[in-house]
PDB file of N, CA and C in Angstrom:
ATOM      1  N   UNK A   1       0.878  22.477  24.660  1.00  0.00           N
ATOM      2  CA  UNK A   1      -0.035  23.358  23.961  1.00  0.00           C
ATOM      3  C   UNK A   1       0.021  23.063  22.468  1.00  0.00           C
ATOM      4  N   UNK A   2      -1.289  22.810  21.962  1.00  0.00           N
ATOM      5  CA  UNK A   2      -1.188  22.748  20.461  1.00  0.00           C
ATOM      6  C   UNK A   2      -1.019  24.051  19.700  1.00  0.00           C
ATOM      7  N   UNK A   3      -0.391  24.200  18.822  1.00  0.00           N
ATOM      8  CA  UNK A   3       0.340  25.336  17.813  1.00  0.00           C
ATOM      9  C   UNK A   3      -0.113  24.929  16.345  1.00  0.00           C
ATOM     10  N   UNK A   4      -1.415  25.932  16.011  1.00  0.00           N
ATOM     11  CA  UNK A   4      -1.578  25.652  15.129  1.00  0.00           C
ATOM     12  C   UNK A   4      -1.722  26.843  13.936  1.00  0.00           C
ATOM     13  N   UNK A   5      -0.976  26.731  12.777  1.00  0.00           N
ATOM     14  CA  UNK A   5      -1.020  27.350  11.528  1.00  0.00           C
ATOM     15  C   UNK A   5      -1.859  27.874  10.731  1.00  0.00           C
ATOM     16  N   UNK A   6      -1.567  28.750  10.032  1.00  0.00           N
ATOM     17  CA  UNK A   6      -2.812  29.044   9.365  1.00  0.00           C
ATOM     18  C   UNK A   6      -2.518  28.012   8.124  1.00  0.00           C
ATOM     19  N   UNK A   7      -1.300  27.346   7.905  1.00  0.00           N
ATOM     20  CA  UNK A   7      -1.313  26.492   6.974  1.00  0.00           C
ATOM     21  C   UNK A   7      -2.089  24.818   6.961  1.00  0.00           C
ATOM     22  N   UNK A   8      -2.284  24.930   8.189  1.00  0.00           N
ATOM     23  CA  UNK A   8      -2.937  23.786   9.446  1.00  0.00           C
ATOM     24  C   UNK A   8      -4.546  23.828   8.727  1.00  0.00           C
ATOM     25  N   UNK A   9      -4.552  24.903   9.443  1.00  0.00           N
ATOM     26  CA  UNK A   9      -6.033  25.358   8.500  1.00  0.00           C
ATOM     27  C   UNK A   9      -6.475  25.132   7.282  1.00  0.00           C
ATOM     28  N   UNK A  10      -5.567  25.410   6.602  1.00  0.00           N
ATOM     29  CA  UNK A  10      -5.930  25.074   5.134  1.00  0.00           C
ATOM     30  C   UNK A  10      -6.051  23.925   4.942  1.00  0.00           C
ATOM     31  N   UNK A  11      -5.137  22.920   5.342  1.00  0.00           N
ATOM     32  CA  UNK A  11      -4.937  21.359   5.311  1.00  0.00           C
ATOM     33  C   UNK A  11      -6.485  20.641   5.450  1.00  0.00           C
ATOM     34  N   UNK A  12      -6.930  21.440   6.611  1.00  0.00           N
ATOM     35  CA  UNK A  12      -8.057  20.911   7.010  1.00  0.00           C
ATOM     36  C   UNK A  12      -9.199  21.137   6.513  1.00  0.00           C
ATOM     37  N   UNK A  13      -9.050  22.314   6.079  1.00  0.00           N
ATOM     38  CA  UNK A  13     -10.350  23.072   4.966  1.00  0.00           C
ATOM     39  C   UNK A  13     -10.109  22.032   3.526  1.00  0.00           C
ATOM     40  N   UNK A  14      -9.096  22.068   2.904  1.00  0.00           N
ATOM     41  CA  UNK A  14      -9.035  20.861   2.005  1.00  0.00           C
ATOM     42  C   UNK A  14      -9.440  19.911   2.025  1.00  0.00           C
ATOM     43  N   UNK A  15      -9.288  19.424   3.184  1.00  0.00           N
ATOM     44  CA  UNK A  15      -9.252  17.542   3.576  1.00  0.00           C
ATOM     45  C   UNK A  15     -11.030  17.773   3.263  1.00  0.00           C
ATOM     46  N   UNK A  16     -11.651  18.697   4.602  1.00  0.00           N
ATOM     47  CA  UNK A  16     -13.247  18.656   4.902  1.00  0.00           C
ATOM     48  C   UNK A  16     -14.008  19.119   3.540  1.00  0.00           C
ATOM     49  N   UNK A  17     -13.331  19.826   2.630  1.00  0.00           N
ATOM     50  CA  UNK A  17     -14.459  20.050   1.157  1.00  0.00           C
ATOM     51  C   UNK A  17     -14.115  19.130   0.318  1.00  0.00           C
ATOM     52  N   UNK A  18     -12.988  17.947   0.659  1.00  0.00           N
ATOM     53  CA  UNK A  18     -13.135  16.575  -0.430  1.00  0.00           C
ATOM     54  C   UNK A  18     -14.145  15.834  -0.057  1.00  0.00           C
ATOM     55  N   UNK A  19     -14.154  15.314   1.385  1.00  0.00           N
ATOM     56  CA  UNK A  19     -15.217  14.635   2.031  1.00  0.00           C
ATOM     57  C   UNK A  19     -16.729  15.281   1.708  1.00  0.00           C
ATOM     58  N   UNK A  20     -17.030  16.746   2.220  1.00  0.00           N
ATOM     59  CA  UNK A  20     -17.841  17.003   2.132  1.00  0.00           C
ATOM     60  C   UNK A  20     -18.274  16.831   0.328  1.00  0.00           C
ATOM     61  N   UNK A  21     -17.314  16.963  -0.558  1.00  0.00           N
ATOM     62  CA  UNK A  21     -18.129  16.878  -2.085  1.00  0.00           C
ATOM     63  C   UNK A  21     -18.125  15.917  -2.207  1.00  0.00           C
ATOM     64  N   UNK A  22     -17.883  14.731  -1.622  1.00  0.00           N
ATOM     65  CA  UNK A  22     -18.115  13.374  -2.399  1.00  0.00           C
ATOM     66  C   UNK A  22     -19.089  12.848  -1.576  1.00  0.00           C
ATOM     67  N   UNK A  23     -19.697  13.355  -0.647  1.00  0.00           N
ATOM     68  CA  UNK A  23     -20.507  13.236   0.127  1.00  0.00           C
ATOM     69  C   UNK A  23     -21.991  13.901  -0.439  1.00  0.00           C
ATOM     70  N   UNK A  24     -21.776  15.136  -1.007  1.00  0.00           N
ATOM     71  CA  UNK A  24     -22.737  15.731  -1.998  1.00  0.00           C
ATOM     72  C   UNK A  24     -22.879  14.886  -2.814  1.00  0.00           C
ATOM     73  N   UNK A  25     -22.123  14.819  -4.184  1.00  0.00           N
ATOM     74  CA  UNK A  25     -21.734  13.744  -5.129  1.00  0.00           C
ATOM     75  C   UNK A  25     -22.719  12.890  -5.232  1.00  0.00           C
ATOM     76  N   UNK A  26     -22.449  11.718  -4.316  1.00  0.00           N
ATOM     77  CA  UNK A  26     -22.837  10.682  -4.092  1.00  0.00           C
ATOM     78  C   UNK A  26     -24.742  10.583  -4.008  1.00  0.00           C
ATOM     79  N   UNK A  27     -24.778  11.856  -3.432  1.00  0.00           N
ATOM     80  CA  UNK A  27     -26.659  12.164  -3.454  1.00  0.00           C
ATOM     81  C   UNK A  27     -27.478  11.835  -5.079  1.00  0.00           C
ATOM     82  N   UNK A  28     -26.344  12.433  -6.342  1.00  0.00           N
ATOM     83  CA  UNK A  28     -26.808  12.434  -7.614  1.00  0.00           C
ATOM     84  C   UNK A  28     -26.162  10.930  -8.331  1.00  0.00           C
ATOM     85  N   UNK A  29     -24.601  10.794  -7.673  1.00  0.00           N
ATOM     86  CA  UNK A  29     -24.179   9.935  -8.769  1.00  0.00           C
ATOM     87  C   UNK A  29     -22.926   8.874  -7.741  1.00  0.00           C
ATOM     88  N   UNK A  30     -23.618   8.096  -7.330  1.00  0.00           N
ATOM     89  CA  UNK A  30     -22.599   6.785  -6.531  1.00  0.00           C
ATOM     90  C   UNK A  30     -21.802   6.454  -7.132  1.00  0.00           C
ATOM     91  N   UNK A  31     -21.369   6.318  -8.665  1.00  0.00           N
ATOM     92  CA  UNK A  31     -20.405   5.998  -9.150  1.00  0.00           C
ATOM     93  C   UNK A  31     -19.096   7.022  -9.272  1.00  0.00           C
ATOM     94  N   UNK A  32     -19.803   8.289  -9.678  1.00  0.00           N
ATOM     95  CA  UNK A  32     -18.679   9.621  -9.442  1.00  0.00           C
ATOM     96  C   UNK A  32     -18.439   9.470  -8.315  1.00  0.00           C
ATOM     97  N   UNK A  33     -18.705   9.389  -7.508  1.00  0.00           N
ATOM     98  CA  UNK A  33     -19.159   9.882  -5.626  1.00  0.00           C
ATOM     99  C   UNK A  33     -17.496   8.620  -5.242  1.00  0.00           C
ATOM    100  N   UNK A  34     -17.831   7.131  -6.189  1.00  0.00           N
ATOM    101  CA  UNK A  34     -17.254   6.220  -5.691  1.00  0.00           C
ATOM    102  C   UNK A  34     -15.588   6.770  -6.187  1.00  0.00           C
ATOM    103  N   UNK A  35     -15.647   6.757  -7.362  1.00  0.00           N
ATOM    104  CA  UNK A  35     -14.565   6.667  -8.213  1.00  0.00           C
ATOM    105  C   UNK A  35     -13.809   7.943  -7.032  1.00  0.00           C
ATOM    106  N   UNK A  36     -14.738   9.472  -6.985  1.00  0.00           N
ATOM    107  CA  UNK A  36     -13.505  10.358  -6.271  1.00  0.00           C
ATOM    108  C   UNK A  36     -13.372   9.879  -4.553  1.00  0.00           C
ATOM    109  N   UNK A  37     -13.830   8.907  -4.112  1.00  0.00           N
ATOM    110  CA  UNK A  37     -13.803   8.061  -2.738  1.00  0.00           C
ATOM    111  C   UNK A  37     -12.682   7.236  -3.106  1.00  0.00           C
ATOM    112  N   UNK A  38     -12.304   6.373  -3.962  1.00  0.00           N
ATOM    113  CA  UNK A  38     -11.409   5.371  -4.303  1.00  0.00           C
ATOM    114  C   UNK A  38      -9.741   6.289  -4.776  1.00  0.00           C
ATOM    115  N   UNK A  39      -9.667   7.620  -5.405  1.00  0.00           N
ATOM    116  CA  UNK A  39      -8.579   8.163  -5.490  1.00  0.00           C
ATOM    117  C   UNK A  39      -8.207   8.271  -4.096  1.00  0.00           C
ATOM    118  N   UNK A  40      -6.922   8.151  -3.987  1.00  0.00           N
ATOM    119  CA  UNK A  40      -6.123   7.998  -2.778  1.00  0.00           C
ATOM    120  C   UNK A  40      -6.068   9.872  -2.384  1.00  0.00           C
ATOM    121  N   UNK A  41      -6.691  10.321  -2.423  1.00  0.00           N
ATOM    122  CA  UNK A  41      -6.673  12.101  -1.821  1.00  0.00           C
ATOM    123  C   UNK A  41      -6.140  11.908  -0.753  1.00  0.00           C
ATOM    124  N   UNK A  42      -6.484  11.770   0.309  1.00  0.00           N
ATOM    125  CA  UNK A  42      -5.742  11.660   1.828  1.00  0.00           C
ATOM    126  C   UNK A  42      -4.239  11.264   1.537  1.00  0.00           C
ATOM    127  N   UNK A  43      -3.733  10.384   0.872  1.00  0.00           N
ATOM    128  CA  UNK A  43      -2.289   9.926   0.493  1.00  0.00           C
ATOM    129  C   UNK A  43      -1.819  10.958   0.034  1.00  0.00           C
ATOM    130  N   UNK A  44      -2.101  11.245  -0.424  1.00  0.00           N
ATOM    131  CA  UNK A  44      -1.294  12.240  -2.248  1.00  0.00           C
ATOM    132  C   UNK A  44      -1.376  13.442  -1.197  1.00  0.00           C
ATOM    133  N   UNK A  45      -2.558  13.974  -0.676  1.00  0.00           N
ATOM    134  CA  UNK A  45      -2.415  15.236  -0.484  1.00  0.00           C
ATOM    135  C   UNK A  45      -0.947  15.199   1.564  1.00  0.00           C
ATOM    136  N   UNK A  46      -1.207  14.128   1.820  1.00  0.00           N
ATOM    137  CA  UNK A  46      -0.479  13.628   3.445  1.00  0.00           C
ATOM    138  C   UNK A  46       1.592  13.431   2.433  1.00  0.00           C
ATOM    139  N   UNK A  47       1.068  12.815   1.464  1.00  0.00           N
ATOM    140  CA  UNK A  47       2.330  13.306   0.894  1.00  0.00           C
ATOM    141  C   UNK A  47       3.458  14.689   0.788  1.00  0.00           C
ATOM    142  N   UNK A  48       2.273  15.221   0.089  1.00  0.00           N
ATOM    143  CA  UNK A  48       2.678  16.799  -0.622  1.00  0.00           C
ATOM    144  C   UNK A  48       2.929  17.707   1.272  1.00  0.00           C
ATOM    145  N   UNK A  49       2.170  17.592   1.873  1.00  0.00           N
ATOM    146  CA  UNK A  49       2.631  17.871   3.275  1.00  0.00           C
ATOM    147  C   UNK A  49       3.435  17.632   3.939  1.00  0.00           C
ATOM    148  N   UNK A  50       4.555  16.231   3.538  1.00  0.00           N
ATOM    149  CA  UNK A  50       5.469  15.537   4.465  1.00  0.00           C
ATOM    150  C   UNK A  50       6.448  16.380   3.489  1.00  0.00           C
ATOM    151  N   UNK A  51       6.368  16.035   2.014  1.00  0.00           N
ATOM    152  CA  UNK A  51       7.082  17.214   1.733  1.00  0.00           C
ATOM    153  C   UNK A  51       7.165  18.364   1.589  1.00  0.00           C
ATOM    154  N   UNK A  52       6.370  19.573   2.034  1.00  0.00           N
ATOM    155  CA  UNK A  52       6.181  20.741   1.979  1.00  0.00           C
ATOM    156  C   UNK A  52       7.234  20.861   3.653  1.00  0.00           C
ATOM    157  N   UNK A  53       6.843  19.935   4.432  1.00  0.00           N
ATOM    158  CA  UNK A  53       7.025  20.079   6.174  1.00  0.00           C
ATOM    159  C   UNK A  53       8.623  20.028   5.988  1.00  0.00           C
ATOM    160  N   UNK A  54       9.247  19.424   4.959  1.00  0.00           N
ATOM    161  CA  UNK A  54      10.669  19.058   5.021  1.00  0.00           C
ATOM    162  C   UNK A  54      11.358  17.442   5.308  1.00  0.00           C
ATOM    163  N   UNK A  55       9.792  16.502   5.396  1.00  0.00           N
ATOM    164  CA  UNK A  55      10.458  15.376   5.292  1.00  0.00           C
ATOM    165  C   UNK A  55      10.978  14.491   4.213  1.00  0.00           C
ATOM    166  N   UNK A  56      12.090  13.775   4.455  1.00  0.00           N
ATOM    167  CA  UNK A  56      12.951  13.518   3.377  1.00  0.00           C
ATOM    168  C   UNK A  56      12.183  12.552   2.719  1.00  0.00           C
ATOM    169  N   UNK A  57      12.377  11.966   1.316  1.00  0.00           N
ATOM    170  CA  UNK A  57      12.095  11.250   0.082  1.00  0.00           C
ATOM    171  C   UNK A  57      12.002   9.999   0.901  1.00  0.00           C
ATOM    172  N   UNK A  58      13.193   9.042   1.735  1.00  0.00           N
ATOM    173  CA  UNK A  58      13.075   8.213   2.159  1.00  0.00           C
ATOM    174  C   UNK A  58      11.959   7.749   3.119  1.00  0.00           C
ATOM    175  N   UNK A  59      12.038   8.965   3.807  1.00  0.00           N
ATOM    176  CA  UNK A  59      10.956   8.643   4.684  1.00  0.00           C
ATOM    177  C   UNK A  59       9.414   8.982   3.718  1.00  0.00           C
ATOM    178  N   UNK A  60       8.837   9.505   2.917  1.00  0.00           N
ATOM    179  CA  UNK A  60       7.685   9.775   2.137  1.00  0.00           C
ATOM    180  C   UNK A  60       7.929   8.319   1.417  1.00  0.00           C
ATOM    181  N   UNK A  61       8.913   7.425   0.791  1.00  0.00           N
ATOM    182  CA  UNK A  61       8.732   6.021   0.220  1.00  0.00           C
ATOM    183  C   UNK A  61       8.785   5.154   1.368  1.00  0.00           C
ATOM    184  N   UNK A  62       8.912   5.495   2.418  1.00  0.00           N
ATOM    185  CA  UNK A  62       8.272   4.349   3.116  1.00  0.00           C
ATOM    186  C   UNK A  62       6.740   4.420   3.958  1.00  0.00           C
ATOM    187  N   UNK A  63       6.764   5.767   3.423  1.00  0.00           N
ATOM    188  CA  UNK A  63       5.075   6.042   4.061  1.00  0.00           C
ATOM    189  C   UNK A  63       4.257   5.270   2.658  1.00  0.00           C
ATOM    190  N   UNK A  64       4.550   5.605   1.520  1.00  0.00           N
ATOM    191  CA  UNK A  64       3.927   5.140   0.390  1.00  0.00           C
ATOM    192  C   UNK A  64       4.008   3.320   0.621  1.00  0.00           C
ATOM    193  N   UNK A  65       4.991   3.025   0.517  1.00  0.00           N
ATOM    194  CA  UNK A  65       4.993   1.166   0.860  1.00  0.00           C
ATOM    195  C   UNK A  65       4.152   0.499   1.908  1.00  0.00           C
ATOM    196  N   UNK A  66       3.741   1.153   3.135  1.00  0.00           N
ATOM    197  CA  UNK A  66       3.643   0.915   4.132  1.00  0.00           C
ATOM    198  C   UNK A  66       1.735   1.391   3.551  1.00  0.00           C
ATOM    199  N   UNK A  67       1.604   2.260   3.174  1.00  0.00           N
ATOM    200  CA  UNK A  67       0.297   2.365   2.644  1.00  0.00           C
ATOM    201  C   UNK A  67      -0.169   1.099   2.061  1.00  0.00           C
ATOM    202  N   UNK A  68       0.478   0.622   1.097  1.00  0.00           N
ATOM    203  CA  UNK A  68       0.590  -0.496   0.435  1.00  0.00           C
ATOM    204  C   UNK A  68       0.035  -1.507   0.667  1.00  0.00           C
ATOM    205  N   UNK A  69       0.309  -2.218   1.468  1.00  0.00           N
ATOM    206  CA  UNK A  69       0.647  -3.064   2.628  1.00  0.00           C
ATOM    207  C   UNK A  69      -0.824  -3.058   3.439  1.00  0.00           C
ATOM    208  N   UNK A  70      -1.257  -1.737   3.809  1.00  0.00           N
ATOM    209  CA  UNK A  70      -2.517  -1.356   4.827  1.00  0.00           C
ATOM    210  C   UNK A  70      -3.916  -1.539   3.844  1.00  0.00           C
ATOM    211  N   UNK A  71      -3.562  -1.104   2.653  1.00  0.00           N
ATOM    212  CA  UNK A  71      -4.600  -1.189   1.855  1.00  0.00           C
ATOM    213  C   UNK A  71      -5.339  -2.584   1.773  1.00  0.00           C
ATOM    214  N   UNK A  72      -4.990  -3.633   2.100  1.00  0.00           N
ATOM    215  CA  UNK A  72      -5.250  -4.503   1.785  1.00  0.00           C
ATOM    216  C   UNK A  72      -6.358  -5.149   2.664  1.00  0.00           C
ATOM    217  N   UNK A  73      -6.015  -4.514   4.202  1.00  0.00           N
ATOM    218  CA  UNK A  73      -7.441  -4.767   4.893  1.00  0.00           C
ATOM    219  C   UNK A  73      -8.277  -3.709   5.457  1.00  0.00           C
ATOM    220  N   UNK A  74      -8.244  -2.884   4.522  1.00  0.00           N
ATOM    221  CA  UNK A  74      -8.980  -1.587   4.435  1.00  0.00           C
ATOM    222  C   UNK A  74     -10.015  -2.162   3.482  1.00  0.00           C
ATOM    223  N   UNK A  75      -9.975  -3.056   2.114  1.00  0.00           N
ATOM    224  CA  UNK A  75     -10.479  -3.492   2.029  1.00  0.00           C
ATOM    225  C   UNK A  75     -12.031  -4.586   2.303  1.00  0.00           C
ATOM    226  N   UNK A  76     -11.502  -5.230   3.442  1.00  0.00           N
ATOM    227  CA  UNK A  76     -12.381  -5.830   4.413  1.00  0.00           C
ATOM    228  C   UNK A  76     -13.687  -4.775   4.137  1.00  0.00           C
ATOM    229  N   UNK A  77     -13.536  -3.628   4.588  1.00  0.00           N
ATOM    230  CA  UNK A  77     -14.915  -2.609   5.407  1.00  0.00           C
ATOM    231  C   UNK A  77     -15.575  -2.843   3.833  1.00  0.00           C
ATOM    232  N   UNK A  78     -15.008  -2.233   2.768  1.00  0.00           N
ATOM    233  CA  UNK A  78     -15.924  -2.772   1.619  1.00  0.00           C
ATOM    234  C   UNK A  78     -16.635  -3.994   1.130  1.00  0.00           C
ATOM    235  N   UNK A  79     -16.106  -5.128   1.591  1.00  0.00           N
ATOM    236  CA  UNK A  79     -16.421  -6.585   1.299  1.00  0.00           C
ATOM    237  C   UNK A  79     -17.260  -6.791   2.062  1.00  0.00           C
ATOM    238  N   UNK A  80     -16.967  -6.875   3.614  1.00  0.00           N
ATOM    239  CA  UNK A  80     -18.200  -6.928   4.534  1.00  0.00           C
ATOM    240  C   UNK A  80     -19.427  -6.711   4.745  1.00  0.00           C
ATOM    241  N   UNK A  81     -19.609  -5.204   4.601  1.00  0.00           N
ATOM    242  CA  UNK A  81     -20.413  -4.266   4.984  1.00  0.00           C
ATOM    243  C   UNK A  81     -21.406  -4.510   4.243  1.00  0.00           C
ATOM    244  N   UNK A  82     -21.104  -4.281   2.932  1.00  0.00           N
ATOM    245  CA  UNK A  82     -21.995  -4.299   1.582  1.00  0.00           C
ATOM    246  C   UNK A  82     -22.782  -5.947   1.943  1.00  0.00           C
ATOM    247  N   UNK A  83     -22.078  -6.889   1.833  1.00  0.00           N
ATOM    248  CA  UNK A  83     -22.056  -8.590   1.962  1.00  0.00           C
ATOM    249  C   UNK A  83     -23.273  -8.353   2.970  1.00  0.00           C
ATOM    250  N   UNK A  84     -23.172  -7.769   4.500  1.00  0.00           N
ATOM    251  CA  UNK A  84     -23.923  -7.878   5.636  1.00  0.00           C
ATOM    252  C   UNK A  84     -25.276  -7.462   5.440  1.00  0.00           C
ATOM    253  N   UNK A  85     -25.000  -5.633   4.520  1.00  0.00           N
ATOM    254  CA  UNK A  85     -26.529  -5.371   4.199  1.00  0.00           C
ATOM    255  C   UNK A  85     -27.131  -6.469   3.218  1.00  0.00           C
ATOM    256  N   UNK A  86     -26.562  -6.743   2.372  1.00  0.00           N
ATOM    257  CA  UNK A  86     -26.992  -7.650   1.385  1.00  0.00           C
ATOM    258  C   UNK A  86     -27.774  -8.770   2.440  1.00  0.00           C
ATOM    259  N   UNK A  87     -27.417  -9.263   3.425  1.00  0.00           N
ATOM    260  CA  UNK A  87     -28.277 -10.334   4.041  1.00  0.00           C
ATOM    261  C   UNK A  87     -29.088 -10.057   5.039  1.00  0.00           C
ATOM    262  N   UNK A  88     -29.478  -8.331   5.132  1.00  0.00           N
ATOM    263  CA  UNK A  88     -30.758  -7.957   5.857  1.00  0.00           C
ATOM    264  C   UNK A  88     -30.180  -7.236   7.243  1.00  0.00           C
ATOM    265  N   UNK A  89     -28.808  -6.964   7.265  1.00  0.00           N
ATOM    266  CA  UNK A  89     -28.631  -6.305   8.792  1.00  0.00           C
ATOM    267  C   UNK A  89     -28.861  -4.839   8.226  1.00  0.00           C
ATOM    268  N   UNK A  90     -29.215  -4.438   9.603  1.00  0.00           N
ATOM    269  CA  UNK A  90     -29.195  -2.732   9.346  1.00  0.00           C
ATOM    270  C   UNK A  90     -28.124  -1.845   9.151  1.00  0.00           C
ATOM    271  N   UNK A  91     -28.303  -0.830   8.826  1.00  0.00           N
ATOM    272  CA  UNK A  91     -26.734   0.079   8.635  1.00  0.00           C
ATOM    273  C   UNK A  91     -25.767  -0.201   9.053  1.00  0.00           C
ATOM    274  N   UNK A  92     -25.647   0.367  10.448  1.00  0.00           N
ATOM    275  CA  UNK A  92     -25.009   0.505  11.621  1.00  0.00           C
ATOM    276  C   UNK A  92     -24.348  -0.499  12.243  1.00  0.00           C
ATOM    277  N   UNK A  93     -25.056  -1.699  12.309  1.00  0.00           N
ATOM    278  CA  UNK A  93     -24.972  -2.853  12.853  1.00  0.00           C
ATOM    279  C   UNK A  93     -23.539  -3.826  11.482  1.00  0.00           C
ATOM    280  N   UNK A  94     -24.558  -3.502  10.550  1.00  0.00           N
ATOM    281  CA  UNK A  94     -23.716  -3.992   9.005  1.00  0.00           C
ATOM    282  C   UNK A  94     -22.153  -3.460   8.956  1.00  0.00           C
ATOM    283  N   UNK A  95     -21.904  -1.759   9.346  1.00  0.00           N
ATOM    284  CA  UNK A  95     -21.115  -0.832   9.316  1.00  0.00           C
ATOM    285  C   UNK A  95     -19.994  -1.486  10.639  1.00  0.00           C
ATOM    286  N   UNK A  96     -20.424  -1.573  12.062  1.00  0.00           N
ATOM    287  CA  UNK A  96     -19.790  -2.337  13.075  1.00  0.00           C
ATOM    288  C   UNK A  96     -19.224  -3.189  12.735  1.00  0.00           C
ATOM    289  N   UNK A  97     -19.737  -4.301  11.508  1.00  0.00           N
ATOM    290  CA  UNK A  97     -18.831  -5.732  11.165  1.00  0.00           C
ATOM    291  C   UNK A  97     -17.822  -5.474  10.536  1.00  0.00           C
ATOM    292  N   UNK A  98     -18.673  -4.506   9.040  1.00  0.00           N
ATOM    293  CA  UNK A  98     -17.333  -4.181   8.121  1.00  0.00           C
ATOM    294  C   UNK A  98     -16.053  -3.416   8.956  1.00  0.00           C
ATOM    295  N   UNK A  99     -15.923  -2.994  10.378  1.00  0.00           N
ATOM    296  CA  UNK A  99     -14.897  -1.957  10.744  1.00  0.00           C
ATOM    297  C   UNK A  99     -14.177  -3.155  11.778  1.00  0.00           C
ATOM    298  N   UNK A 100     -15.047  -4.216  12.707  1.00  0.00           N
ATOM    299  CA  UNK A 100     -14.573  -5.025  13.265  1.00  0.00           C
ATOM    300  C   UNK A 100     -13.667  -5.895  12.143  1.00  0.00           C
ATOM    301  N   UNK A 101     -14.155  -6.573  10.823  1.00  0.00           N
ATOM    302  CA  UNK A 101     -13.154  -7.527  10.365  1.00  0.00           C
ATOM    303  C   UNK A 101     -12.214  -6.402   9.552  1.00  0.00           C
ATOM    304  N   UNK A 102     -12.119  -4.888   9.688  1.00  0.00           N
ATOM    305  CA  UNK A 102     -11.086  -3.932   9.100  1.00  0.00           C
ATOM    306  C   UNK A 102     -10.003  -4.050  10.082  1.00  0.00           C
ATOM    307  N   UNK A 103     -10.299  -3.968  11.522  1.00  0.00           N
ATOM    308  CA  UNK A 103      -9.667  -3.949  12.665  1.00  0.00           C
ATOM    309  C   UNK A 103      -9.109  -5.287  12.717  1.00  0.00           C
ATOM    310  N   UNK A 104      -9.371  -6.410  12.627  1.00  0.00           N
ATOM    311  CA  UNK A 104      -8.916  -7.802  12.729  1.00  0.00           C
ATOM    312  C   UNK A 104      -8.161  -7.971  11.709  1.00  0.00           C
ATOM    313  N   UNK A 105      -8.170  -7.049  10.064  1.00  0.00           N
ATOM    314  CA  UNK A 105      -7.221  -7.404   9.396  1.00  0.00           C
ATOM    315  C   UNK A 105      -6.187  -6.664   9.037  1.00  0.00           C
ATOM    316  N   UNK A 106      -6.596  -5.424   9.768  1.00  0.00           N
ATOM    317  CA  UNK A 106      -4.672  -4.722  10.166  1.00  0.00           C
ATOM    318  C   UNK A 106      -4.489  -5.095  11.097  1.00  0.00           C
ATOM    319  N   UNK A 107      -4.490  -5.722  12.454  1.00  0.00           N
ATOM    320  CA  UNK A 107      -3.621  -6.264  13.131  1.00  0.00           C
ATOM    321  C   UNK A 107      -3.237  -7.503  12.948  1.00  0.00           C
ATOM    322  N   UNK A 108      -3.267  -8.532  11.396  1.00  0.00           N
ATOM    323  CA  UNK A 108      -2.978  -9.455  11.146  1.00  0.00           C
ATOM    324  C   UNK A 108      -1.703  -9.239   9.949  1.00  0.00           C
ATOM    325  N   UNK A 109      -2.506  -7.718   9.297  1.00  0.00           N
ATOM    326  CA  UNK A 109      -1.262  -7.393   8.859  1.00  0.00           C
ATOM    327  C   UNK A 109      -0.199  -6.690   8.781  1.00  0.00           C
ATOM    328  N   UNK A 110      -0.399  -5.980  10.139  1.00  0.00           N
ATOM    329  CA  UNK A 110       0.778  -5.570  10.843  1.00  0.00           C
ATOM    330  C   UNK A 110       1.809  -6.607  11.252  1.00  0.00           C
ATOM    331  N   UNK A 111       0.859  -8.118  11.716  1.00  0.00           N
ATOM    332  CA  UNK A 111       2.016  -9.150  11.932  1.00  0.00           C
ATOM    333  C   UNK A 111       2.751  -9.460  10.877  1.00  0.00           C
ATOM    334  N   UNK A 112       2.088  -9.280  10.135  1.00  0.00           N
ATOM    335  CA  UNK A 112       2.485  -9.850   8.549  1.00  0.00           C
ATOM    336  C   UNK A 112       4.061  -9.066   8.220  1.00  0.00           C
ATOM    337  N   UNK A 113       3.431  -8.081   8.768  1.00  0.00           N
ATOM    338  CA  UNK A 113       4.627  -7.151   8.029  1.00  0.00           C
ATOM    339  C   UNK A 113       5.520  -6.815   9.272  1.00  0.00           C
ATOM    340  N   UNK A 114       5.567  -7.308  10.273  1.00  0.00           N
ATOM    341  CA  UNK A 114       7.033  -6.973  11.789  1.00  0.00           C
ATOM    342  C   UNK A 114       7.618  -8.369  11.288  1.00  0.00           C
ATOM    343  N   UNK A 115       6.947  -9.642  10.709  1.00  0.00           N
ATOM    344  CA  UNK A 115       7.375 -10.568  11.010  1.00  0.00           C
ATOM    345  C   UNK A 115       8.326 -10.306   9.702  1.00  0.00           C
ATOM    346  N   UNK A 116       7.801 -10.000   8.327  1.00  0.00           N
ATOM    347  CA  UNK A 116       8.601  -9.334   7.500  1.00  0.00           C
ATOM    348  C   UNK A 116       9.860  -8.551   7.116  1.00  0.00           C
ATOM    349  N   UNK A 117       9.492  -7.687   8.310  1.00  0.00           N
ATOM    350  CA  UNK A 117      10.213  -6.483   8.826  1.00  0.00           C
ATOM    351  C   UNK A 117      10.409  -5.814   7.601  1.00  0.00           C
ATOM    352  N   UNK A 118       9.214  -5.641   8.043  1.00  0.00           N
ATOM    353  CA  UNK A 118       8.544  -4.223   6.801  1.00  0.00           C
ATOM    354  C   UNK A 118       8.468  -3.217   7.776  1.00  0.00           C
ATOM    355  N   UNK A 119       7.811  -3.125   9.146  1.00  0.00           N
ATOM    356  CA  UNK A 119       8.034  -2.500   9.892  1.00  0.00           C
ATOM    357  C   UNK A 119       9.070  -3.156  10.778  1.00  0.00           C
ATOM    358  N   UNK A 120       9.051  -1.809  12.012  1.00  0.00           N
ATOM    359  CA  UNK A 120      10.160  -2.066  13.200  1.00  0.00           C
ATOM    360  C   UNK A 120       8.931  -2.022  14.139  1.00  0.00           C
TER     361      UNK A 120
END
């Protein structure tokens, strides 16, 4: 059974009125819209929760490193996508590539990083 908080709640009411304002945002001004899309909110705030929950420092610096690390083919969906519309595909279709070569480049750098042993 899921057990959920009224602090649960809040988490989620937070998370959904960042999305939802940069989602507004973005209607008047793509660059504001971008810039509060590009602050790491989901991190910072998945932080302040691991420590509010009681998890230790060690474990919150290796969630931060390990972010690190992921960012890099999270990337991809931006390079792609944009690249694809740019040569005439439609949204959706454009959106499918940028998430397929996102997907192809965390599981390249997940190898990257067991072979590392960055992870276990």
């Amino acid at each position: 059974m899921i057990y959920v908080t009224l602090f649960d709640i809040i988490k989620i009411l937070i998370t959904a009125i960042i999305i939802f304002a940069v989602a507004q945002i973005s209607q008047r001004d793509t660059l504001l819209a971008a810039l509060l899309a590009s602050i790491p909110t989901v991190s910072i705030l998945a932080m302040m929760w691991m420590n509010y929950d009681g998890l230790s420092d060690s474990e919150i610096i290796k969630f931060s490193k390990e972010i690190v690390w992921l960012i890099i083919p999270s990337l991809l969906l931006f390079i792609v996508m944009p690249e694809l519309l740019h040569r005439g595909w439609n949204f959706y279709p454009a959106l499918g590539g940028g998430l397929c070569a996102t997907v192809i480049g965390y599981m390249l750098i997940l190898e990257v990083m067991k072979r590392l042993q960055v992870v276990s």
